[in-house]
Protein backbone atom coordinates (compact mmCIF):
# COMPACT_ATOMS: atom_id res chain seq x y z
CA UNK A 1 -8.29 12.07 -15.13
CA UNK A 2 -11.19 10.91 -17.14
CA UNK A 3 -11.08 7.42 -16.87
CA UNK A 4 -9.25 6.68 -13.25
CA UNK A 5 -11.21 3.63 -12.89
CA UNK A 6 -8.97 2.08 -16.04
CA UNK A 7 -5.53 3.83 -14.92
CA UNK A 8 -6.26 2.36 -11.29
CA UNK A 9 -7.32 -1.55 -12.74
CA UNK A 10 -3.92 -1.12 -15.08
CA UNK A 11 -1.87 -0.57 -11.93
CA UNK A 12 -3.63 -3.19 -9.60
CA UNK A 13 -2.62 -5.56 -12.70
CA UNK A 14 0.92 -4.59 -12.94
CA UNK A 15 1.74 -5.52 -9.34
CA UNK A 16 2.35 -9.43 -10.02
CA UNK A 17 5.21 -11.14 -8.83
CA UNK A 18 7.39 -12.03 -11.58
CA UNK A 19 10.63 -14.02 -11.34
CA UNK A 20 13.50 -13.11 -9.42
CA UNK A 21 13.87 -9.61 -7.37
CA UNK A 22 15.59 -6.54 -8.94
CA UNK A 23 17.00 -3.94 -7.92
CA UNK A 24 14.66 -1.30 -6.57
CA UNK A 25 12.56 1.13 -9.30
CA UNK A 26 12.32 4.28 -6.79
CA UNK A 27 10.31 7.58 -7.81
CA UNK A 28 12.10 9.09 -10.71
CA UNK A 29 10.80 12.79 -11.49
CA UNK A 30 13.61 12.92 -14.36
CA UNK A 31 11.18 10.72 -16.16
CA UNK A 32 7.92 13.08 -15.72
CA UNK A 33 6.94 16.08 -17.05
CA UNK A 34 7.47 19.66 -15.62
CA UNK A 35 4.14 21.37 -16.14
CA UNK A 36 2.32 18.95 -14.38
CA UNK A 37 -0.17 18.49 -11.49
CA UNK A 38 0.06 15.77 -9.51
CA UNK A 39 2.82 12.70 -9.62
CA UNK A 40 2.59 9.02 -8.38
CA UNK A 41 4.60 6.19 -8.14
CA UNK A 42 4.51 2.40 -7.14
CA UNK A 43 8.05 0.67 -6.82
CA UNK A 44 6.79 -3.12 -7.52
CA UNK A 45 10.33 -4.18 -6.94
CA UNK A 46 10.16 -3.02 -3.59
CA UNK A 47 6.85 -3.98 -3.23
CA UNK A 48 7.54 -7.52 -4.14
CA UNK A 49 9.92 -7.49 -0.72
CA UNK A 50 7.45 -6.79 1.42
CA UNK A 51 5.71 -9.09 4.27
CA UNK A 52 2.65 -6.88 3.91
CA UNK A 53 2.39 -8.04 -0.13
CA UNK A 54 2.11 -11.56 0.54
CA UNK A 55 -0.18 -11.03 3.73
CA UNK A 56 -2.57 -9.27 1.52
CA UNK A 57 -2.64 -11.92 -0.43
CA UNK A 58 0.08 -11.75 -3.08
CA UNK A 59 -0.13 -12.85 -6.41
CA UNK A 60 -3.81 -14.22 -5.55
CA UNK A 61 -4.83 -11.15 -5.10
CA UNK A 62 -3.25 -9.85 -8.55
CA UNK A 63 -4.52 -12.48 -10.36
CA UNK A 64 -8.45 -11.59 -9.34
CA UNK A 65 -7.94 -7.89 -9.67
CA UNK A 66 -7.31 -8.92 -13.36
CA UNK A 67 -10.25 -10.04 -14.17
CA UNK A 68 -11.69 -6.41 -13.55
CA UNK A 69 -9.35 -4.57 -15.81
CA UNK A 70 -10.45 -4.02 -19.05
CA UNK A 71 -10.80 -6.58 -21.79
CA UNK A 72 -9.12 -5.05 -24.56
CA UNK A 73 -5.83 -4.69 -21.92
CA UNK A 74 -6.17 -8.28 -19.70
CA UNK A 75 -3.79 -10.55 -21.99
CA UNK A 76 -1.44 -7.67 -21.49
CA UNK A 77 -1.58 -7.06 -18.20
CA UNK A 78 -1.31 -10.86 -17.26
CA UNK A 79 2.04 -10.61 -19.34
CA UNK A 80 3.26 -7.81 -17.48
CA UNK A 81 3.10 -9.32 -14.29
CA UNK A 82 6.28 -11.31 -15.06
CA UNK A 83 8.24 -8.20 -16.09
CA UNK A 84 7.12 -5.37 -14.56
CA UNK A 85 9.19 -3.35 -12.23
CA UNK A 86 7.44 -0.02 -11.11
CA UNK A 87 4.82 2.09 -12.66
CA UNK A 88 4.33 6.08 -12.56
CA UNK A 89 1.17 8.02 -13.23
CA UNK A 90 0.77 12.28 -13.86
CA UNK A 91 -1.60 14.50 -14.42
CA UNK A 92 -1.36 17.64 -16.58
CA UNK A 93 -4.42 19.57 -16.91
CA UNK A 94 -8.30 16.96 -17.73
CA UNK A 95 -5.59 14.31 -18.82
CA UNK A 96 -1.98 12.67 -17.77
CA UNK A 97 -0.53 9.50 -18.46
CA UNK A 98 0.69 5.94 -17.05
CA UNK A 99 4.19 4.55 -17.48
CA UNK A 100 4.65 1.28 -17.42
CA UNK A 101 8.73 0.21 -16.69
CA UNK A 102 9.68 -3.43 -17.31
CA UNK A 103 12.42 -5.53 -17.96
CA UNK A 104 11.81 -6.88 -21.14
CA UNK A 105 11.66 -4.10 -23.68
CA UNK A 106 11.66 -7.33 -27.06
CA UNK A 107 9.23 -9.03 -25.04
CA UNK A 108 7.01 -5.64 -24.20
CA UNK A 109 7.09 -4.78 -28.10
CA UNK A 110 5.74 -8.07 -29.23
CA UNK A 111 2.80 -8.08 -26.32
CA UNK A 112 1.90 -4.69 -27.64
CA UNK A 113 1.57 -5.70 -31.31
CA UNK A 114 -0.97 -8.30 -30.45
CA UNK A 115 -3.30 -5.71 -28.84
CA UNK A 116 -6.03 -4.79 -31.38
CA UNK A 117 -4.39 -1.17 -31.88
CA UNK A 118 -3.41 0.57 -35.26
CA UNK A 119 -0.37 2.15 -35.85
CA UNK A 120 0.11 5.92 -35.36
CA UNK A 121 3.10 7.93 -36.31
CA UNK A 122 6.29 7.51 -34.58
CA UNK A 123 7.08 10.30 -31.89
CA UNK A 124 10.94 11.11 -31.75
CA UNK A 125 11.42 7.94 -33.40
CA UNK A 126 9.80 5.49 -30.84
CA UNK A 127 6.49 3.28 -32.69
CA UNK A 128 3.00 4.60 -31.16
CA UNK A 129 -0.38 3.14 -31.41
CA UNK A 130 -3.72 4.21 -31.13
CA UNK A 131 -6.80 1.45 -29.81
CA UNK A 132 -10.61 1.89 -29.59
CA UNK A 133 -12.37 1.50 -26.58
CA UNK A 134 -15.88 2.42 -27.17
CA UNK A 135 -16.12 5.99 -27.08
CA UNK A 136 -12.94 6.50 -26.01
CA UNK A 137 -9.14 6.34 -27.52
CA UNK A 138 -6.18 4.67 -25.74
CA UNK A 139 -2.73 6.34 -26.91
CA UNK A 140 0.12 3.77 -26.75
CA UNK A 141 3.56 4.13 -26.99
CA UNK A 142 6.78 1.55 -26.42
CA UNK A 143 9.66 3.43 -25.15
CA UNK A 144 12.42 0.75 -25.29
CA UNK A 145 11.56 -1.12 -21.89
CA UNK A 146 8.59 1.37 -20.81
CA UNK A 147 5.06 1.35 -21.90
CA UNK A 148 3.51 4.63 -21.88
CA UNK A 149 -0.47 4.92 -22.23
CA UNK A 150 -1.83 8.07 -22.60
CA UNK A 151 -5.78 9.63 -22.47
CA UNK A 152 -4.54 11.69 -25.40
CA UNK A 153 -2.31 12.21 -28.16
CA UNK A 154 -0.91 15.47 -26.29
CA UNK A 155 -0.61 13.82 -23.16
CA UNK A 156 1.39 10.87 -25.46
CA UNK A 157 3.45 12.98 -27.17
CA UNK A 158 4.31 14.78 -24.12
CA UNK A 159 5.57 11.93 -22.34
CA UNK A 160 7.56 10.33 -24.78
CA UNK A 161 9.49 13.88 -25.61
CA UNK A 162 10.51 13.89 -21.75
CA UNK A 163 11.69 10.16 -21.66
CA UNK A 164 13.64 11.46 -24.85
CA UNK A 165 15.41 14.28 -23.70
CA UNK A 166 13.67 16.20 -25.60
CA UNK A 167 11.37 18.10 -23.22
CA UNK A 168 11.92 19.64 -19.70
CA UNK A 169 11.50 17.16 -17.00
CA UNK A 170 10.43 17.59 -13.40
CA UNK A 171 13.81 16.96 -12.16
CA UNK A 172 14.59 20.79 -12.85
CA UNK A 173 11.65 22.06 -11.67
CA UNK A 174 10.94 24.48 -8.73
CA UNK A 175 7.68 23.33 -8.18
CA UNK A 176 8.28 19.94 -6.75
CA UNK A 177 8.35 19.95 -2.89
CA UNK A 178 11.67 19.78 -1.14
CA UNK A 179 10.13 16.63 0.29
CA UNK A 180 9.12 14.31 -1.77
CA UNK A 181 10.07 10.83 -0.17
CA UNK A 182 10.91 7.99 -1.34
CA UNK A 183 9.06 4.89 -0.65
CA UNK A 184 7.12 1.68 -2.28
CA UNK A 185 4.14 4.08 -3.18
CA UNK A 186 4.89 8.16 -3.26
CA UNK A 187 2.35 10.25 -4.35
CA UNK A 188 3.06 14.25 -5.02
CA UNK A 189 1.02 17.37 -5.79
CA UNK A 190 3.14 19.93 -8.10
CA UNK A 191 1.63 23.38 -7.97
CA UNK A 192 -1.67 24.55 -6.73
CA UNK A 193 -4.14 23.97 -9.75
CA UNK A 194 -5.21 20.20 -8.21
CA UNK A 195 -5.16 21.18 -4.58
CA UNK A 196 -7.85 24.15 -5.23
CA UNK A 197 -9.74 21.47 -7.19
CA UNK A 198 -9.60 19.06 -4.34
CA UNK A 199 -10.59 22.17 -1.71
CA UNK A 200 -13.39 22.76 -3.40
CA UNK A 201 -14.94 19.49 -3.40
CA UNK A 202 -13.31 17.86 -0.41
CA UNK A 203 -15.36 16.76 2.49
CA UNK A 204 -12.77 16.59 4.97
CA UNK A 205 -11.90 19.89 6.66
CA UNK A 206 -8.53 19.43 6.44
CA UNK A 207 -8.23 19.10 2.70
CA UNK A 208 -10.56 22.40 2.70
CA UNK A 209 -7.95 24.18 4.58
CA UNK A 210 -4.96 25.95 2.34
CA UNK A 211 -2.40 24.13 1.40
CA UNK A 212 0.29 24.79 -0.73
CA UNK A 213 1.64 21.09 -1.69
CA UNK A 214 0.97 17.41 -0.48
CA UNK A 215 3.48 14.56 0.08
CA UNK A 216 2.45 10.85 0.62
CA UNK A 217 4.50 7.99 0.89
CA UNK A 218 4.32 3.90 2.36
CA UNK A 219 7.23 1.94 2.83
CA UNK A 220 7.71 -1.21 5.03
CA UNK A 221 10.74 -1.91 7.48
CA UNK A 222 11.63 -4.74 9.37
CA UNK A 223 7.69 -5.35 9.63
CA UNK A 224 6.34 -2.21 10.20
CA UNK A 225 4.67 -0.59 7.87
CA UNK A 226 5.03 3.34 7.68
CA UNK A 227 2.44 5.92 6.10
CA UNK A 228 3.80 9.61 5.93
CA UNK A 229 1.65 12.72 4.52
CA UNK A 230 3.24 16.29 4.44
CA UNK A 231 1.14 19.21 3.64
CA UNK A 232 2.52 22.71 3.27
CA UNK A 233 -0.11 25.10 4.46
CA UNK A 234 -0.71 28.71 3.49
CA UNK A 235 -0.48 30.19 7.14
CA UNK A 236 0.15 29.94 10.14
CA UNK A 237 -3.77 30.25 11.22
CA UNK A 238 -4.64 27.21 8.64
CA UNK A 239 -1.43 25.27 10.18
CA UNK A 240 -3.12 25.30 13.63
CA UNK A 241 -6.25 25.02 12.34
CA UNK A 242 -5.20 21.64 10.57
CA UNK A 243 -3.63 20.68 13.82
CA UNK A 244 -6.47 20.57 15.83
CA UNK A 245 -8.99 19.18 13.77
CA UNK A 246 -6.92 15.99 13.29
CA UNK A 247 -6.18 16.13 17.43
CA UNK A 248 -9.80 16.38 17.88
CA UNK A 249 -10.72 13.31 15.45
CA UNK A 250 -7.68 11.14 17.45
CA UNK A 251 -9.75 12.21 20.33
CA UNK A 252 -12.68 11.10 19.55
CA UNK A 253 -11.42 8.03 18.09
CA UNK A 254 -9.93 6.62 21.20
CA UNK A 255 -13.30 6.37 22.66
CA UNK A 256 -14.23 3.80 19.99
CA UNK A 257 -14.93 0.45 21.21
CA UNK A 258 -12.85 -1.14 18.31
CA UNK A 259 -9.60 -2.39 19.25
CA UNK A 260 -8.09 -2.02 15.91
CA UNK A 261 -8.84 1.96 15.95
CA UNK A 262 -7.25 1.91 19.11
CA UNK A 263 -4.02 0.08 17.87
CA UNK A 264 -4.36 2.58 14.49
CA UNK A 265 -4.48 5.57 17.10
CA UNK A 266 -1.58 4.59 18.94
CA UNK A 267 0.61 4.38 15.46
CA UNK A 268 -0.15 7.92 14.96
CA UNK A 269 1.59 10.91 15.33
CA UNK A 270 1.11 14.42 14.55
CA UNK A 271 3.71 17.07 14.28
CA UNK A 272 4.25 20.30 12.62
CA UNK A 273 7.40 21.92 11.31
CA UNK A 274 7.13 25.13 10.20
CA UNK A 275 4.43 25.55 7.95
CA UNK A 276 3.86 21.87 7.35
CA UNK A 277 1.72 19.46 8.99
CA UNK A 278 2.87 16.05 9.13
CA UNK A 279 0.99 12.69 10.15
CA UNK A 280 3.01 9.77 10.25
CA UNK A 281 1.11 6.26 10.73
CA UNK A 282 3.30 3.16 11.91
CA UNK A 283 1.38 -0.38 12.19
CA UNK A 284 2.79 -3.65 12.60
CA UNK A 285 2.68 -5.99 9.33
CA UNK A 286 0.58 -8.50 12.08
CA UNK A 287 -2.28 -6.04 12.58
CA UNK A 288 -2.46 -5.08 9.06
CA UNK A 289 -3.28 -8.69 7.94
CA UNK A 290 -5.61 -9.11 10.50
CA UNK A 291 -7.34 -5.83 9.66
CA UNK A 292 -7.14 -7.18 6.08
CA UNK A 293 -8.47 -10.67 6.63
CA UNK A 294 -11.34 -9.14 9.31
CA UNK A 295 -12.15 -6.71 6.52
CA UNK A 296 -12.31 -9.98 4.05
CA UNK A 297 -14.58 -12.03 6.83
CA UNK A 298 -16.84 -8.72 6.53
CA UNK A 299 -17.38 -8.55 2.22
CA UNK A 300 -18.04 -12.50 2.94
CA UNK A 301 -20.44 -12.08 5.05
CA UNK A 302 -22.27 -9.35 3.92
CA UNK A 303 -22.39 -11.16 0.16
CA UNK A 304 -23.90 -14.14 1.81
């Protein structure tokens, strides 16, 4: 997308912890279009359980991430933070769309009619705005308790059809990957359009390699955090290929002098089944903190 930096500060604001604990608000591809190119989602329910939340900081953390999102959205976004319960993001094509699910859909409708935002025409019913940003256009819409904001009034339209009914979803589609996890953040690739893009431009030799479709997801368990990435690959050359480049960085790795590479290294495994290559990081909650708070000590330091 075009403007990632204000989907990403829009997300980071969202993640507030609001009063009581829901049930969870897991990946839902019914709710996202089919023609798409990439899929993520953050469960903020779930994320709200966590140890590793309020070790990052919790809702101090949330609360100075807001003052880097953008002006015209920061009343909102403080608002949400008492109501929100997981957001989604896609990408279809230059441009995609954020959706915004809370648990307050009166309370969501009034927030959104104080924004400074004219009123566009209704899509399948549902009230739609439109708000100036400088050079650029925000595309709102309130789908009972969901806010949807869109880069453009294709992308908007597009959503809101989907959350209607109206439109295919990627719950029926063939393109999504067998896997695709479920966990406080998942994050998918859906056909082979973004990976080529990311090939191209990718440092890492990995990513250069062919895949066919990427998986990601985090989750926490009785304090241990758990990172899993999946990637289909086009061969059985780029399979091995993939394998031993990430054997040969663990390698060199271990010879680091930094004990917390050495306690990442030892949370890592690397296994392939059949065409896929999967990497699955497990770290204690304890040495995530610390990592955290060292990392913290570090930006102190270095501003001073």
């Amino acid at each position: 997308m075009r403007h990632v930096m204000f989907t990403a500060c829009l997300a980071l604001a969202t993640l507030g912890a609001g009063a009581g604990l829901a049930s969870a608000t897991p990946f839902e591809p019914a709710t996202i279009p089919d023609q798409i190119q990439a899929v993520g989602h953050l469960d903020v329910d779930a994320l709200r359980k966590t140890q590793i939340f309020q070790a990052a900081g919790g809702q101090a953390m949330i609360d100075a991430a807001l003052d880097d999102a953008p002006s015209e959205f920061r009343a909102l976004a403080r608002s949400l933070t008492r109501t929100i319960r997981g957001v989604s993001f896609w990408r279809e094509g230059e441009h995609g769309a954020l959706h915004v699910e809370t648990r307050d859909a009166r309370a969501l409708a009034q927030l959104v009619g104080k924004l400074p935002a004219r009123p566009a025409q209704a899509i399948d019913g549902y009230p739609t705005y439109v708000m100036e940003a400088g050079a650029r256009s925000h595309h709102i819409a309130v789908f009972g308790d969901t806010l949807v904001l869109a880069e453009t009034a294709d992308s908007l339209e597009h959503a809101v059809h989907v959350l209607a009914g109206k439109a295919a979803s990627l719950a029926g589609s063939n393109k999504l990957p067998i896997v695709s996890r479920q966990g406080v953040f998942v994050f998918v690739t859906v056909g082979d359009d973004l990976l080529g893009a990311i090939q191209k431009s990718a440092h890492s030799k990995v990513l250069q390699l062919g895949l066919r479709s990427l998986v990601v997801d985090v989750g926490e368990t009785a304090g241990t955090v758990t990172a899993s990435a999946r990637a289909e690959m086009r061969s059985a050359d780029a399979l091995q290929k993939g394998k031993s480049i990430l054997e040969g960085l663990r390698a060199m790795a271990s010879l680091s002098d930094d004990p917390g590479a050495r306690t990442l290294l030892d949370g890592v495994t690397v296994t392939t089944n059949g065409l896929a290559l999967e990497v699955v990081a497990k770290l204690s909650v304890g040495d995530i903190a610390k990592a955290i708070h060292t990392a913290k000590r570090a930006g102190h330091h270095h501003q001073e």
